[in-house]
Protein backbone atom coordinates (compact mmCIF):
# COMPACT_ATOMS: atom_id res chain seq x y z
CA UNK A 1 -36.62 48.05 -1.00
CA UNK A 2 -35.41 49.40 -4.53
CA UNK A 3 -37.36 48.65 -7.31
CA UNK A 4 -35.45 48.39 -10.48
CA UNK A 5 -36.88 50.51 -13.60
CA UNK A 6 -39.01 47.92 -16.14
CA UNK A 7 -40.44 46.16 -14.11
CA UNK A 8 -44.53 45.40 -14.39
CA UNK A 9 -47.11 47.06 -12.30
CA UNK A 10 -48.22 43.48 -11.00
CA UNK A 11 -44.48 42.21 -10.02
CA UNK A 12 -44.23 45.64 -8.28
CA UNK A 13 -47.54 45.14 -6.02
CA UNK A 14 -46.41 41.66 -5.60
CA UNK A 15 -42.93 42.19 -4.15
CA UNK A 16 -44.48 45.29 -2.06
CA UNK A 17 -46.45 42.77 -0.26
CA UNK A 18 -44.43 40.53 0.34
CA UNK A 19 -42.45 43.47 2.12
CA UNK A 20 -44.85 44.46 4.05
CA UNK A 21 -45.58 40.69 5.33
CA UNK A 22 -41.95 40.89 6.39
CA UNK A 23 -42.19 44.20 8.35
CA UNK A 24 -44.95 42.54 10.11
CA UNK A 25 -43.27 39.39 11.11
CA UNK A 26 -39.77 41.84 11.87
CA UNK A 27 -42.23 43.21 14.52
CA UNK A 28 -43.91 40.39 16.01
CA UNK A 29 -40.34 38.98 16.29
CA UNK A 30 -39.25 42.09 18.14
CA UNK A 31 -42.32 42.24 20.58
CA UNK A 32 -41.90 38.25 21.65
CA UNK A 33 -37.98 38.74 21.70
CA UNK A 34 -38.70 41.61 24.18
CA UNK A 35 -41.45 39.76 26.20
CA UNK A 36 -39.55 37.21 26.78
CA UNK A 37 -36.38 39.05 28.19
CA UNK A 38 -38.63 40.90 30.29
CA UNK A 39 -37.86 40.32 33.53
CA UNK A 40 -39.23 40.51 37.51
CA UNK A 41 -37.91 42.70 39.60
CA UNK A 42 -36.67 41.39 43.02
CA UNK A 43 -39.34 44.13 44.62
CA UNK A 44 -42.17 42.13 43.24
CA UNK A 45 -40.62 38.67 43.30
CA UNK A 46 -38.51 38.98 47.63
CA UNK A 47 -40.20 37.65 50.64
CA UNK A 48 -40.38 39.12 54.14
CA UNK A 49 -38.42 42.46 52.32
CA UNK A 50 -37.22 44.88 54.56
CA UNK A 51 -34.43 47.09 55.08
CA UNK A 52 -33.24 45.54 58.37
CA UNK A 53 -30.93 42.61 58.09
CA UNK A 54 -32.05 41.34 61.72
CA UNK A 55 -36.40 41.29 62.47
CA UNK A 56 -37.58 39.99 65.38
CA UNK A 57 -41.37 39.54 64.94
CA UNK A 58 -43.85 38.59 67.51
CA UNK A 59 -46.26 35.52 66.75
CA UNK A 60 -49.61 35.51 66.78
CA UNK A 61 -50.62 31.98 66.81
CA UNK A 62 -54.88 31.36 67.10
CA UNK A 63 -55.85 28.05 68.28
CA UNK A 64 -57.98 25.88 66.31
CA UNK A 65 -61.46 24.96 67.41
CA UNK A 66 -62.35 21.51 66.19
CA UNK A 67 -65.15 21.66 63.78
CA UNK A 68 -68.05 19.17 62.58
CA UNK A 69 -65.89 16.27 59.81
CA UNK A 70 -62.93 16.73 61.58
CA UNK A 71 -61.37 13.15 62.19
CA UNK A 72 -59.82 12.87 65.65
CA UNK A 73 -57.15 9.97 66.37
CA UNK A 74 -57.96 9.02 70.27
CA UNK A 75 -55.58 6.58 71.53
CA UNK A 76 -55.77 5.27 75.55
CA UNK A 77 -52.32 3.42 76.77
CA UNK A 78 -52.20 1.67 79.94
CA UNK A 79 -49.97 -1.60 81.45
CA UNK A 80 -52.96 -3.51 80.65
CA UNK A 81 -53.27 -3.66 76.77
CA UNK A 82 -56.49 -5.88 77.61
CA UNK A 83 -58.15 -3.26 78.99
CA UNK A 84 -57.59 -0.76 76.61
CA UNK A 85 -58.52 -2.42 73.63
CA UNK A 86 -61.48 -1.62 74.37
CA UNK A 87 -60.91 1.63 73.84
CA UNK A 88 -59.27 1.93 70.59
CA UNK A 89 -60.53 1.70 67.22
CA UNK A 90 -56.88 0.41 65.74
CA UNK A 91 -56.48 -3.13 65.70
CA UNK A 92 -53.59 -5.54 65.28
CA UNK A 93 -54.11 -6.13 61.75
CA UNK A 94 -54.28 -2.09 60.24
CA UNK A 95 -51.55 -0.70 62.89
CA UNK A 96 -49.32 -0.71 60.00
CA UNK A 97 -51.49 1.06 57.99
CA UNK A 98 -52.06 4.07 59.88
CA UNK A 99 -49.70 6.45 57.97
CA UNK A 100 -52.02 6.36 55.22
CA UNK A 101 -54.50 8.97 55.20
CA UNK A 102 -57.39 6.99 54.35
CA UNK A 103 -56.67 4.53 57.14
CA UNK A 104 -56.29 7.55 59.66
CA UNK A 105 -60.11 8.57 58.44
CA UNK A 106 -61.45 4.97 58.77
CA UNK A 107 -59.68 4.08 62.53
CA UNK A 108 -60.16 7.58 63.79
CA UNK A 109 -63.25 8.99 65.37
CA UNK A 110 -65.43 11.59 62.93
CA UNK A 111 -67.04 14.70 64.45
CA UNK A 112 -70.84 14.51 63.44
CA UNK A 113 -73.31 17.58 62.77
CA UNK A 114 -73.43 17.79 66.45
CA UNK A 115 -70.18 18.53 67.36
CA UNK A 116 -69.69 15.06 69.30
CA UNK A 117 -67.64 11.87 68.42
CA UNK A 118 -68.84 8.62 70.25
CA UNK A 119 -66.20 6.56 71.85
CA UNK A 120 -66.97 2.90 72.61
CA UNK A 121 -68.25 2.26 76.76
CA UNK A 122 -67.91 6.02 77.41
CA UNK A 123 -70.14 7.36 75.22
CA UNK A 124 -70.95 10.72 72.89
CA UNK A 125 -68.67 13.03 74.19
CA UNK A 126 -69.35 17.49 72.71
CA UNK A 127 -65.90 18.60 70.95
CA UNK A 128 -66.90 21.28 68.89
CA UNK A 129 -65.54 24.37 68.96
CA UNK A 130 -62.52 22.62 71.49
CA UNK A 131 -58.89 22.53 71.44
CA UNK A 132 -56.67 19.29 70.71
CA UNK A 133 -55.41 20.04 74.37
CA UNK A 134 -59.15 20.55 75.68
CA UNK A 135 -60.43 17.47 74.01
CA UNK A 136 -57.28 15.27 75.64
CA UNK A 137 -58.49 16.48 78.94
CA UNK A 138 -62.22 15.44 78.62
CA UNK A 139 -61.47 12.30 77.46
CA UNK A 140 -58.91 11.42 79.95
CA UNK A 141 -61.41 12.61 82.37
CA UNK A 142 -64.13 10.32 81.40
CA UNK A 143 -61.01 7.55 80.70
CA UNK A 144 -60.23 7.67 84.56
CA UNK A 145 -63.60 6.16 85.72
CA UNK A 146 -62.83 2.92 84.31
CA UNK A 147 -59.18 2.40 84.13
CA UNK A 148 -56.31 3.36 86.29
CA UNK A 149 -52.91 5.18 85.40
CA UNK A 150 -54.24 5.20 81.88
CA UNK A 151 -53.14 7.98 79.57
CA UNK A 152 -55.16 9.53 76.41
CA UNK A 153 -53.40 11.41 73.40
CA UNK A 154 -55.72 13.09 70.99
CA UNK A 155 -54.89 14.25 67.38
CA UNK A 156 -56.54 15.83 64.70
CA UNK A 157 -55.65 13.43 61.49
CA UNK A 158 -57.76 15.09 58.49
CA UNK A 159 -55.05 18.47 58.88
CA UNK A 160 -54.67 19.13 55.42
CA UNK A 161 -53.87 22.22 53.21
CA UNK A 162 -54.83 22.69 49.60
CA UNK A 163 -52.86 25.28 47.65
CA UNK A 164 -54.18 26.27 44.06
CA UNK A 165 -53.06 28.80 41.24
CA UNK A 166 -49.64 29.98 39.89
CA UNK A 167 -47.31 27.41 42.39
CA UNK A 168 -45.24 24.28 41.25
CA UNK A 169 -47.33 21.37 42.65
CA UNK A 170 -50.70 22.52 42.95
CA UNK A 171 -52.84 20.35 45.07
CA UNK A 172 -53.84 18.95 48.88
CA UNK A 173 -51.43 17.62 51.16
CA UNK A 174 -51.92 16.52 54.63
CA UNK A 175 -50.05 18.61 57.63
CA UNK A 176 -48.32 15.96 59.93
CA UNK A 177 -47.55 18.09 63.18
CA UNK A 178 -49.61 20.44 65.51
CA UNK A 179 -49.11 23.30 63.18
CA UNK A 180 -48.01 24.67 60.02
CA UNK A 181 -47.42 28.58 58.43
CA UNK A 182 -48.10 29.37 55.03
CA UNK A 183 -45.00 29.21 54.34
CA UNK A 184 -44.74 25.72 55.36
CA UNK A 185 -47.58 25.00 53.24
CA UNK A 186 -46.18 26.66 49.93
CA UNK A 187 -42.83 25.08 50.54
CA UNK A 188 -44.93 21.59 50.05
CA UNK A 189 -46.61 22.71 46.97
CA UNK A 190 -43.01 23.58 45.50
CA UNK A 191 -43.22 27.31 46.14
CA UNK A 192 -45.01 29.95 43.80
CA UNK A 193 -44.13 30.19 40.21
CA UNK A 194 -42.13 33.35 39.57
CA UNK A 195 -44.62 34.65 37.34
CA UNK A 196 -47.04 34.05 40.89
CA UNK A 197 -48.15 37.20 42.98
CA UNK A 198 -46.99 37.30 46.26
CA UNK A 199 -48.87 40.27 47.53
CA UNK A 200 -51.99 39.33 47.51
CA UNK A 201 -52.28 35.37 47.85
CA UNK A 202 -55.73 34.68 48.83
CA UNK A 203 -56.19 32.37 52.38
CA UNK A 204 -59.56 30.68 52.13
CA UNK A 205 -60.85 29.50 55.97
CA UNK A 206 -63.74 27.34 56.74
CA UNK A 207 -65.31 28.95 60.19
CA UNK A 208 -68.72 27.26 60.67
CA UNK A 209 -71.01 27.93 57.81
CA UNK A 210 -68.62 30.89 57.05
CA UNK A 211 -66.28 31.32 54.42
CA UNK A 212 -63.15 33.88 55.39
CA UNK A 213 -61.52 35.17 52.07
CA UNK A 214 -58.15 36.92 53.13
CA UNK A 215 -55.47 38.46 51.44
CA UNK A 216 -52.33 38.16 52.47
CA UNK A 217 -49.15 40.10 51.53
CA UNK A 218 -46.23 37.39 51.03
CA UNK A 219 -43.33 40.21 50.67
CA UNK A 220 -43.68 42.32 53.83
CA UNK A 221 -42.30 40.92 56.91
CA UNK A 222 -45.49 41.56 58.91
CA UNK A 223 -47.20 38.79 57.23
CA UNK A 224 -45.56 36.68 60.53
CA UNK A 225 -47.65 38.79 62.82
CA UNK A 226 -50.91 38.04 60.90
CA UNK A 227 -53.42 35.64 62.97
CA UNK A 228 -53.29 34.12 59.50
CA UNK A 229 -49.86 32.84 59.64
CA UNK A 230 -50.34 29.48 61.28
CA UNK A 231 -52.40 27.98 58.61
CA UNK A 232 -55.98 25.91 59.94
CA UNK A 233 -57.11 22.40 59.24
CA UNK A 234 -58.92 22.40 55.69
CA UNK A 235 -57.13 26.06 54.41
CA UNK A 236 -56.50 26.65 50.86
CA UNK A 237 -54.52 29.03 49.72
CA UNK A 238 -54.57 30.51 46.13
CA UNK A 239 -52.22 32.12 44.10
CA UNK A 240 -52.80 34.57 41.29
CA UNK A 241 -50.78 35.13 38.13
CA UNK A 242 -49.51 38.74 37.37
CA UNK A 243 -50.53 40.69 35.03
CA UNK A 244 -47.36 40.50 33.24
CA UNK A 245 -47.16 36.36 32.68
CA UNK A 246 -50.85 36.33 31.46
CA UNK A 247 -49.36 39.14 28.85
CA UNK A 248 -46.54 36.78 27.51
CA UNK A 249 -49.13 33.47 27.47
CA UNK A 250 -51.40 35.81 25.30
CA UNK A 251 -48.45 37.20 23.18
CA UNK A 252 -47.66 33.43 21.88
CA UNK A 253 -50.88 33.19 20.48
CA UNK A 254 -51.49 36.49 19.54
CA UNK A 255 -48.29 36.00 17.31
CA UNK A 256 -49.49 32.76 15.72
CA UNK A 257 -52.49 34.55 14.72
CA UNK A 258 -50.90 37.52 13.20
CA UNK A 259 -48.37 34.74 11.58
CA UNK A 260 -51.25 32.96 9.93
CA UNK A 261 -52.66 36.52 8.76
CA UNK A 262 -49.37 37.46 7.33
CA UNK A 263 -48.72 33.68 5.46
CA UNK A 264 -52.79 33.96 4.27
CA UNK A 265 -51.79 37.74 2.97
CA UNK A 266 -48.77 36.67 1.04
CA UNK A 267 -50.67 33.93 -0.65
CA UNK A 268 -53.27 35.78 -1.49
CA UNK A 269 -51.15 38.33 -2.75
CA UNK A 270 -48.94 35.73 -5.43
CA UNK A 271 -52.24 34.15 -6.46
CA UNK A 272 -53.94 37.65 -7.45
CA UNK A 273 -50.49 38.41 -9.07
């Protein structure tokens, strides 16, 4: 800035503040101009990355163990509906209801502390710790003493996944099939943010009265050979912000601040002048 010969001691102060105020706010505008065009590089950002254009990975699925408040959906058909409506829990009047997730938990049968769900004439019958498929057997089994040609299909109906942090649609949603990959799960949540890490997302498992904190690496392909792949009844997954998104949320208001300092500065400065 030029200052002009003449002019008072006070005007000159005054109009040097002013210009430094406006060298301050020329920089914050150049540091948010340049956050903001910062970008991600595909390196950070690329699943399953790999130089290959053809993988062929081998699976390592691990079957699931049904645990105590697990909700089981036992069903018994037979030519004889008579007969084996005695049975089931589902009656006439909530069959249409069953796709709801709180009428799955209120017709389906609840494994207690013990391990065991109770089944009406048969009995208390030990799951824990069993497979879908084991569970079927044991209860057609014990189904066979009283009826005749009668078949039993079990399901697990409380299979649901929460998935937290830095995605689209946080929240829980319920898993309507025998299994589901993370993947899968983060596809229903609207996938991770770009500003979300994807090389460490954590996998939190419920084993007993265990907690299993994992992290899992989302951008190399041998995430699909993990035994954490196929995600388990009552998983959450969480995913983390980088570094370099919780920079550019703190920039914002780290600029306001410095704004308000400058404005408070240039006020201060005309009143004293």
């Amino acid at each position: 800035m030029t200052i002009k010969p003449g002019m008072k001691k006070p005007a000159i102060n005054f109009f040097k503040s002013i210009y430094g105020v406006l060298s301050i706010q020329r920089i914050i505008i150049v540091l948010v101009t340049l956050t903001l065009t910062s970008c991600y590089t595909s390196k950070g950002v690329n699943y399953l990355q790999s130089e290959s254009h053809e993988m062929t990975l081998r699976l390592r699925p691990t079957e699931y163990g049904v645990q105590p408040n697990d909700v089981l959906s036992v069903k018994v058909q037979s030519r004889d509906p008579d007969q084996v409506a005695y049975f089931n829990n589902a009656t006439v009047a909530n069959i249409n209801l069953q796709a709801n997730p709180a009428s799955l938990f209120l017709t389906g049968y609840t494994v207690d502390k013990a391990g065991s769900i109770h089944l009406a004439i048969v009995g208390s019958l030990k799951v824990q710790d069993l497979t879908i498929e084991e569970i079927r057997d044991l209860v057609q089994t014990e189904i066979d003493k009283y009826l005749l040609n009668a078949v039993v299909s079990v399901k697990i109906t409380s299979f649901k996944v929460s998935v937290l942090g830095d995605v689209k649609n946080p929240g829980t949603n319920y898993i309507y099939n025998t299994q589901a990959t993370i993947f899968e799960a983060l596809s229903a949540a609207g996938d991770l943010n770009i500003s979300g890490k994807r090389k460490n997302v954590k996998l939190i498992r419920q084993h007993g009265d265990k907690s299993i904190v994992v992290d899992l690496d989302l951008t190399s392909p041998d995430i699909i050979g993990s035994p954490y792949y196929f995600l388990h009844p009552n998983d959450v997954l969480y995913v983390e912000t980088s570094k370099e998104n919780l920079f550019q949320r703190n920039l914002g208001v780290f600029s306001l601040v410095l704004s308000a300092i400058s404005t408070t500065i240039l006020v201060l400065s005309f009143n004293s002048n």
